[in-house]
C-alpha atoms as a PDB file:
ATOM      1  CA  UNK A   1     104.946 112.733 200.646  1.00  0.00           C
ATOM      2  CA  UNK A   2     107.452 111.127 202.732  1.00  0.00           C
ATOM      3  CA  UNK A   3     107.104 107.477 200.975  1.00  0.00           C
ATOM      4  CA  UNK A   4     107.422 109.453 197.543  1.00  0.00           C
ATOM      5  CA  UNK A   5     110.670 110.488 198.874  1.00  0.00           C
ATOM      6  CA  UNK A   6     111.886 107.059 200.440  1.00  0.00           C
ATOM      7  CA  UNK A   7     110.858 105.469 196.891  1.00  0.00           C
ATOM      8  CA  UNK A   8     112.833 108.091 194.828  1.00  0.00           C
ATOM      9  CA  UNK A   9     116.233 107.448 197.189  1.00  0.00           C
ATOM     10  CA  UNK A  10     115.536 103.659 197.195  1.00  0.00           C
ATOM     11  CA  UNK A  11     114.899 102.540 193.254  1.00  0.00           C
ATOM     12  CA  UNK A  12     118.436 103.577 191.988  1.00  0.00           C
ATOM     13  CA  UNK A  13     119.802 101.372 194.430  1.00  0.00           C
ATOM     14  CA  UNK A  14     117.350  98.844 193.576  1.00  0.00           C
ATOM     15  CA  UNK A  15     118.074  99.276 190.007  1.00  0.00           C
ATOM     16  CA  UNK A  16     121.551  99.004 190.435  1.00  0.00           C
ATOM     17  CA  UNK A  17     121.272  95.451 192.648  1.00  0.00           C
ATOM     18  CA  UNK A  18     119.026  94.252 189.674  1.00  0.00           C
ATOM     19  CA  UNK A  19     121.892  95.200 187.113  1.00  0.00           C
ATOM     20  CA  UNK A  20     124.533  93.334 189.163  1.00  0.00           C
ATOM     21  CA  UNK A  21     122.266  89.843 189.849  1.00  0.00           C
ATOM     22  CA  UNK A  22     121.440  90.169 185.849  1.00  0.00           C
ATOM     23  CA  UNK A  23     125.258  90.674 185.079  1.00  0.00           C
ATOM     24  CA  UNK A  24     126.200  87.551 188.231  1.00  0.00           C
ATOM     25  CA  UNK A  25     123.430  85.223 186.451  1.00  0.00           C
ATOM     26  CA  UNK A  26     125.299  85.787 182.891  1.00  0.00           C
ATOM     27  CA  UNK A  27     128.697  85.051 184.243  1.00  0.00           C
ATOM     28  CA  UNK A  28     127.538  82.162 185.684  1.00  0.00           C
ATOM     29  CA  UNK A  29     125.854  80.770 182.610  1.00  0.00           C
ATOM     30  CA  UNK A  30     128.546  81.732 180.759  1.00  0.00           C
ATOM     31  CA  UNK A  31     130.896  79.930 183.092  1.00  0.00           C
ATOM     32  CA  UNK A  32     128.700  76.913 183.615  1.00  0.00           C
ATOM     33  CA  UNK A  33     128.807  76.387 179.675  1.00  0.00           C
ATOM     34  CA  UNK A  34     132.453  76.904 179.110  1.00  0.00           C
ATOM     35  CA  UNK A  35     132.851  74.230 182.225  1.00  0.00           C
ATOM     36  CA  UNK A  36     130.638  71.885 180.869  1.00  0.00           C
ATOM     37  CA  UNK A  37     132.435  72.194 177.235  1.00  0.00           C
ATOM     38  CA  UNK A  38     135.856  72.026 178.876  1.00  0.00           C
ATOM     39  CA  UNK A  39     135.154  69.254 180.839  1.00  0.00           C
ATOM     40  CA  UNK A  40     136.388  66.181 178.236  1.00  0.00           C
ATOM     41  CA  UNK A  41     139.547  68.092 177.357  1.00  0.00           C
ATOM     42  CA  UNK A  42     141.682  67.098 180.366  1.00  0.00           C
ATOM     43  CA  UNK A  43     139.029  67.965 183.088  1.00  0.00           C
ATOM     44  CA  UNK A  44     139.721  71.755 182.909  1.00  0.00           C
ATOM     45  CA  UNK A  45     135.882  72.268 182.786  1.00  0.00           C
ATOM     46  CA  UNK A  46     135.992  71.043 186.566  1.00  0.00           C
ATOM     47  CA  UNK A  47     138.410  73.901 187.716  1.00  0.00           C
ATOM     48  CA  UNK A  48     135.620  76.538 186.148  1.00  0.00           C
ATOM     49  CA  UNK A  49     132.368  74.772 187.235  1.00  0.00           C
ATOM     50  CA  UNK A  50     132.663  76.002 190.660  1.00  0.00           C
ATOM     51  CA  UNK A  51     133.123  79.436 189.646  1.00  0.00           C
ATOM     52  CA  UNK A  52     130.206  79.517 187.741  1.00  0.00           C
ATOM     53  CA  UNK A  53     127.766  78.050 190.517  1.00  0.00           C
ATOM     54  CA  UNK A  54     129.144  80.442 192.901  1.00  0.00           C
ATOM     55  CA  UNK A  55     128.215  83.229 190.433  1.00  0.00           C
ATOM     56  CA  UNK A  56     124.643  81.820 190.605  1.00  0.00           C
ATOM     57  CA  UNK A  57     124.725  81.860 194.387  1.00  0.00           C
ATOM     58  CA  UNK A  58     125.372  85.439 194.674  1.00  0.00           C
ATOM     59  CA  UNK A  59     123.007  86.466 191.811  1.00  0.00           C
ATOM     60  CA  UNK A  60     120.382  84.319 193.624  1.00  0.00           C
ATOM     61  CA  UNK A  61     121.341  85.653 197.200  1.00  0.00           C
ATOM     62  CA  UNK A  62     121.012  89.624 195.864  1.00  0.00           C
ATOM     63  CA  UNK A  63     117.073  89.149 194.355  1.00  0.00           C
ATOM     64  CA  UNK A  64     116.375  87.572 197.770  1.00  0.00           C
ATOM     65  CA  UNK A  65     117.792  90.785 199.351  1.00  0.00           C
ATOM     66  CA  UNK A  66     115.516  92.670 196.775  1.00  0.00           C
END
């Protein structure tokens, strides 16, 4: 009875980490595109790249903590 309990306060805060590394990975795809497009007009791409890999990082750091 007790792990019923422990499961039901734990899964909307596992739902809700899942949400956020789902909504990190598709800023940082979206990012890592736009970069990679923006690149040949006067190297802006360059300036975003790094925003979008970091975006990855932290999507990739919260399933490990899952």
């Amino acid at each position: 009875m007790l792990d019923l309990i422990v499961w039901l306060i734990k899964l909307p805060f596992v739902m809700l980490g899942w949400i956020v590394m789902a909504a990190f990975w598709f800023i940082g795809v979206i990012l890592l595109v736009v970069g990679a497009v923006l690149t040949p007009v006067l190297g802006i791409g360059l300036l975003i790249l790094p925003f979008g890999f970091l975006f990855l990082l932290v999507a990739k750091l919260i399933r490990k903590l899952l």
